[in-house]
C-alpha atoms as a PDB file:
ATOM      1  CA  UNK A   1      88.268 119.654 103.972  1.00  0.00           C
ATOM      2  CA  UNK A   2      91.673 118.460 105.272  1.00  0.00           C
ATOM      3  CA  UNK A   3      92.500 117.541 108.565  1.00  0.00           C
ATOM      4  CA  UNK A   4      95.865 117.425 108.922  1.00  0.00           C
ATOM      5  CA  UNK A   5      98.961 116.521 107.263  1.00  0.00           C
ATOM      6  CA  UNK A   6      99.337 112.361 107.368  1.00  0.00           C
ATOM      7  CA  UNK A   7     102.748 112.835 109.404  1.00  0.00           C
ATOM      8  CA  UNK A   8     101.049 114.342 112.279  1.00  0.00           C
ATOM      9  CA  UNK A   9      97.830 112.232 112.177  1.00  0.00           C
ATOM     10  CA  UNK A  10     100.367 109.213 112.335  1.00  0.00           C
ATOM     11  CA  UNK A  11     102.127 110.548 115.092  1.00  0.00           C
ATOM     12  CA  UNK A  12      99.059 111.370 117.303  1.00  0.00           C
ATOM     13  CA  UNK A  13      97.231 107.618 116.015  1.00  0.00           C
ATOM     14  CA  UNK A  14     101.103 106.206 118.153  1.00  0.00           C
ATOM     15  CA  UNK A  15     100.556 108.059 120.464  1.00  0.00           C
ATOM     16  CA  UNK A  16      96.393 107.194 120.929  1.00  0.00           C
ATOM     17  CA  UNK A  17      97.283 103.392 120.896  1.00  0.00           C
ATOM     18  CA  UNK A  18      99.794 104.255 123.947  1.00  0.00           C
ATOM     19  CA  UNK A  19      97.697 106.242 125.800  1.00  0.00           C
ATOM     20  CA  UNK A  20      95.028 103.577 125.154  1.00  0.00           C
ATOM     21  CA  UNK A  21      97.142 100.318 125.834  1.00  0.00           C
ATOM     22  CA  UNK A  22      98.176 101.741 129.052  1.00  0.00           C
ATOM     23  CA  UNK A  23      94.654 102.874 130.166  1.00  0.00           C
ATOM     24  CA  UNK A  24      92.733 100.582 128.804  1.00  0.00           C
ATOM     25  CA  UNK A  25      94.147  97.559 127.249  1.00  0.00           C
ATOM     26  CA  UNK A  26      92.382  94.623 125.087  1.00  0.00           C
ATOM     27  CA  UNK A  27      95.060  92.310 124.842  1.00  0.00           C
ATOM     28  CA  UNK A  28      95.120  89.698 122.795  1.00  0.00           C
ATOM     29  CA  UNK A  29      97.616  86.908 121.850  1.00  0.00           C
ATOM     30  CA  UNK A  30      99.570  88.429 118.814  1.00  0.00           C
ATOM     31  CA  UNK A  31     102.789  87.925 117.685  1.00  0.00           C
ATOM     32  CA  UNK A  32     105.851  90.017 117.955  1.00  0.00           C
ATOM     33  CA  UNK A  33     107.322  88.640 114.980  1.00  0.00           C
ATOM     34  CA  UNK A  34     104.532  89.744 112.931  1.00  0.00           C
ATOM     35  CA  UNK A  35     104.209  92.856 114.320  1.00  0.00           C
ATOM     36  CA  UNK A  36     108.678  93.559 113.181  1.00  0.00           C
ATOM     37  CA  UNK A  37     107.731  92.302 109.999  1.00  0.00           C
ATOM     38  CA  UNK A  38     105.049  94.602 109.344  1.00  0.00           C
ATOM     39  CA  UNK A  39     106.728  97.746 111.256  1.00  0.00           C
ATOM     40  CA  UNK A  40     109.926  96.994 109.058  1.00  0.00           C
ATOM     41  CA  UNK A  41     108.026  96.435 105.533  1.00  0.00           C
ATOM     42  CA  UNK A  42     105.563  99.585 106.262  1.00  0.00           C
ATOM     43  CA  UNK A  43     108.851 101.821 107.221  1.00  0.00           C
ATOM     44  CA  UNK A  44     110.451 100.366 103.929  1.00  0.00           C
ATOM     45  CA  UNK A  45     107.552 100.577 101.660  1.00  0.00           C
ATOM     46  CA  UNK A  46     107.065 104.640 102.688  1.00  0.00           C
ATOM     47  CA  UNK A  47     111.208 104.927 102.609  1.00  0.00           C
ATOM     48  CA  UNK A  48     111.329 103.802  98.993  1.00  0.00           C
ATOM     49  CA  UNK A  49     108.079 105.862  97.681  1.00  0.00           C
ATOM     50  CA  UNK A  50     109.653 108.975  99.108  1.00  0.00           C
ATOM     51  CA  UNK A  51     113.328 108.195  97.373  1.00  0.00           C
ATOM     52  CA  UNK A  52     111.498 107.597  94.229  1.00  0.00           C
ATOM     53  CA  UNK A  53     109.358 110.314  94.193  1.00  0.00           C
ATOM     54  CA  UNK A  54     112.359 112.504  95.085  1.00  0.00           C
ATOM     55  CA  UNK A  55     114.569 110.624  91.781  1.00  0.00           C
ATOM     56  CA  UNK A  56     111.999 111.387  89.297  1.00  0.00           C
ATOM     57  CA  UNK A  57     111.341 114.958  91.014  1.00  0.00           C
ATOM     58  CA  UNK A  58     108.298 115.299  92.106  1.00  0.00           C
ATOM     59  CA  UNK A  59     106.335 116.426  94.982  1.00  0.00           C
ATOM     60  CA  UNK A  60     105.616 114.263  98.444  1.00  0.00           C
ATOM     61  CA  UNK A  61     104.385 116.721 100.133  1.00  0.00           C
ATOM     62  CA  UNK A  62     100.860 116.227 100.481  1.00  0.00           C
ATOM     63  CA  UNK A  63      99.362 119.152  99.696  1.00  0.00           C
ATOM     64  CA  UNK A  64     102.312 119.986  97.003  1.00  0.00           C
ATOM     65  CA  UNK A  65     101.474 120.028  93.160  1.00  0.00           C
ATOM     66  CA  UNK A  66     103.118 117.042  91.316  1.00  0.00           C
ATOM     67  CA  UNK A  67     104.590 117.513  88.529  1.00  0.00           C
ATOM     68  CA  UNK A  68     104.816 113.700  87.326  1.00  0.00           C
ATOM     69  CA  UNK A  69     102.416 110.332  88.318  1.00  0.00           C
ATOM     70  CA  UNK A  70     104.423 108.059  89.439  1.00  0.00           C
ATOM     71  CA  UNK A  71     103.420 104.641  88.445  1.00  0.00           C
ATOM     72  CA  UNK A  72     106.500 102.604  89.254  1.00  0.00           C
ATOM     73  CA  UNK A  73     108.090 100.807  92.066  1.00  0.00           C
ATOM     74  CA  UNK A  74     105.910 100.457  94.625  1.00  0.00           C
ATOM     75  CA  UNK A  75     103.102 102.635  92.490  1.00  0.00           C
ATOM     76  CA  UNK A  76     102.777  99.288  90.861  1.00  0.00           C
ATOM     77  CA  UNK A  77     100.748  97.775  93.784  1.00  0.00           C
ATOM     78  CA  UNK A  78      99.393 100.538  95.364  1.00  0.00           C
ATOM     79  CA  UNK A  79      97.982 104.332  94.090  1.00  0.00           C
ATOM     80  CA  UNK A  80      99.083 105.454  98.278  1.00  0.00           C
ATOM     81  CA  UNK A  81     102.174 103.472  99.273  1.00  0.00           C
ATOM     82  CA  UNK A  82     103.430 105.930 101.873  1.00  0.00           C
ATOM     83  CA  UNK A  83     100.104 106.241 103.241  1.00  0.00           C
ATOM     84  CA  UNK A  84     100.159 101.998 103.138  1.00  0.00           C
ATOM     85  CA  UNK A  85     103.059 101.996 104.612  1.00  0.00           C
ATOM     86  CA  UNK A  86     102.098 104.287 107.652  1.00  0.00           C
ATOM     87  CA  UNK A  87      99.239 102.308 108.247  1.00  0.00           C
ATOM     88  CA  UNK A  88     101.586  99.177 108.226  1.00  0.00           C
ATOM     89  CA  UNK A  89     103.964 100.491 110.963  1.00  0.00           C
ATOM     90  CA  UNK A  90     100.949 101.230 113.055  1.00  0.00           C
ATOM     91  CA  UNK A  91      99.134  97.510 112.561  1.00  0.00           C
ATOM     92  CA  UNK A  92     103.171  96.327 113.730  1.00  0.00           C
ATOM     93  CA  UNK A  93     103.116  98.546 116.564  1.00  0.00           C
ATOM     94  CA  UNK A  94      99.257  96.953 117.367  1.00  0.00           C
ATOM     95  CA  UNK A  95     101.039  93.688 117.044  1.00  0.00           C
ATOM     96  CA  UNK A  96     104.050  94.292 119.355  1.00  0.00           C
ATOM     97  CA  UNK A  97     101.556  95.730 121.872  1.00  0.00           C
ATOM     98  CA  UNK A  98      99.368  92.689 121.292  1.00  0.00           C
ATOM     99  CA  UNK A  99      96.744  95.325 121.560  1.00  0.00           C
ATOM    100  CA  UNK A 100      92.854  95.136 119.961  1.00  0.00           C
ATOM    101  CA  UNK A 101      92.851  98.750 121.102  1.00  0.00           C
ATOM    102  CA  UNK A 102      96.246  99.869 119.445  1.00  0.00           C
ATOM    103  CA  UNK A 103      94.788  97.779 116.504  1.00  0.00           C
ATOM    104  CA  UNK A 104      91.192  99.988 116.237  1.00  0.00           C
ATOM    105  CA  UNK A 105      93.629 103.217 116.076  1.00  0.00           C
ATOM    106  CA  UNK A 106      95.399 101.973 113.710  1.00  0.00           C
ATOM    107  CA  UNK A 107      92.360 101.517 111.294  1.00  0.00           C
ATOM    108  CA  UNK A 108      91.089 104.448 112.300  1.00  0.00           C
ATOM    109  CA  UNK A 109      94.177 106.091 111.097  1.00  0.00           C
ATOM    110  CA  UNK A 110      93.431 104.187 107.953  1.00  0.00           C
ATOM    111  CA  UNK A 111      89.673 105.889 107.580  1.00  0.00           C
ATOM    112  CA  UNK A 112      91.110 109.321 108.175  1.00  0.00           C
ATOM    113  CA  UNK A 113      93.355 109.182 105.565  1.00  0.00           C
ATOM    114  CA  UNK A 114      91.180 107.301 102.903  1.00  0.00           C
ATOM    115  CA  UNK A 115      88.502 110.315 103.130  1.00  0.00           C
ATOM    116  CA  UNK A 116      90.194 112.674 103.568  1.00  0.00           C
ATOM    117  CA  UNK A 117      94.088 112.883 102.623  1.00  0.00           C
ATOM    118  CA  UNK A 118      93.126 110.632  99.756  1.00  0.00           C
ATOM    119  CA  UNK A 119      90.077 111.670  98.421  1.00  0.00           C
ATOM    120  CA  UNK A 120      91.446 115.208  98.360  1.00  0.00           C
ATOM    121  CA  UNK A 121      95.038 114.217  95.986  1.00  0.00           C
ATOM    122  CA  UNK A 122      92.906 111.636  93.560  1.00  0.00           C
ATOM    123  CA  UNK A 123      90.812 115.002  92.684  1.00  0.00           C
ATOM    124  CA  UNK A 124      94.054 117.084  92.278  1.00  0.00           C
ATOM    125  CA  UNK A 125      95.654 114.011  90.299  1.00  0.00           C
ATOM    126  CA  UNK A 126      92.614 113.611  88.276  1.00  0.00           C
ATOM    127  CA  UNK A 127      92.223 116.773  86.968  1.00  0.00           C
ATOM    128  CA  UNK A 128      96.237 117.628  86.627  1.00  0.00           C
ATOM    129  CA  UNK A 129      96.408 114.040  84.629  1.00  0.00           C
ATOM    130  CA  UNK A 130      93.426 113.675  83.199  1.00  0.00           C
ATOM    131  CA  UNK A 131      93.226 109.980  81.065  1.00  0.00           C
ATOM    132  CA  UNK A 132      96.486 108.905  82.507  1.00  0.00           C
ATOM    133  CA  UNK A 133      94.993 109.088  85.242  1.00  0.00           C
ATOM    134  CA  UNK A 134      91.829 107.253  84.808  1.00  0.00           C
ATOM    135  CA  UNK A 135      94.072 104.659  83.166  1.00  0.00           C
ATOM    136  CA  UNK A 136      96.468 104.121  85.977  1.00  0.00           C
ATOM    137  CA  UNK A 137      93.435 103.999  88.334  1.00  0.00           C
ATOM    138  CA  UNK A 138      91.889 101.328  86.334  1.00  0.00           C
ATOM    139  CA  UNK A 139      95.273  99.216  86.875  1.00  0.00           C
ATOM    140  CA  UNK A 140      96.413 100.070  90.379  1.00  0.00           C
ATOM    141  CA  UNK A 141      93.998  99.592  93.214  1.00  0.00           C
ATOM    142  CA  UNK A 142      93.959 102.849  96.175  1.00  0.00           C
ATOM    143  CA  UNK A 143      95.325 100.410  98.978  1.00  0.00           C
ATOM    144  CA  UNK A 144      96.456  97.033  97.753  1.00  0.00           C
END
């Protein structure tokens, strides 16, 4: 069963830590620094799985049927980098907040899309590849 589509469970996990952070903060001392260089390399990481995707023609859209696995680029290191990336950009947000509470939405976020946004494509991807599937699985780790 899906929940949503990952775009919109981002966008309500930002606005969650705000809502939190300003009712309720846990504030801890993190760095700002950090938190850029994640935001930037999560907003990169996603930016560069969607232009490849798009090059070799195939579907982002969650719920779309792809028509090629993609096992290049940033498909080297990890079987969800868009997903990886979107929880990157919220663990930088958590960061610039200096925020335990932005932080727990963030890895919430990160639950809700391992079982359920990514359980549900590794079946479709599984049975639409079959062995090169299972191979690329047995190289490429789900998050890192």
């Amino acid at each position: 069963m899906k929940f949503t589509y990952p775009p919109i469970i981002l966008l309500i996990s930002l606005i969650c830590q705000f809502i939190i952070y300003f009712s309720f903060p846990i504030e801890a001392d993190l760095s700002s620094l950090i938190g850029l260089i994640l935001i930037f390399s999560g907003l990169s990481m996603a930016a560069i799985s969607f232009r490849l995707m798009s090059k070799i023609k195939t579907t982002f859209i969650p719920d779309g049927i792809p028509e090629k696995l993609v096992s290049t680029g940033p498909f080297k290191i990890s079987r969800n980098p868009i997903y990886l990336g979107m929880f990157m950009f919220l663990l930088g947000v958590a960061f610039m907040m200096e925020s335990v509470s932005a932080l727990l939405i963030a890895s919430i976020f990160a639950l809700i899309i391992n079982y359920t946004w990514i359980s549900h494509e590794e079946k479709k991807l599984a049975e639409i590849f079959g062995q090169n599937w299972v191979e690329y699985c047995s190289k490429v780790r789900r998050w890192l």
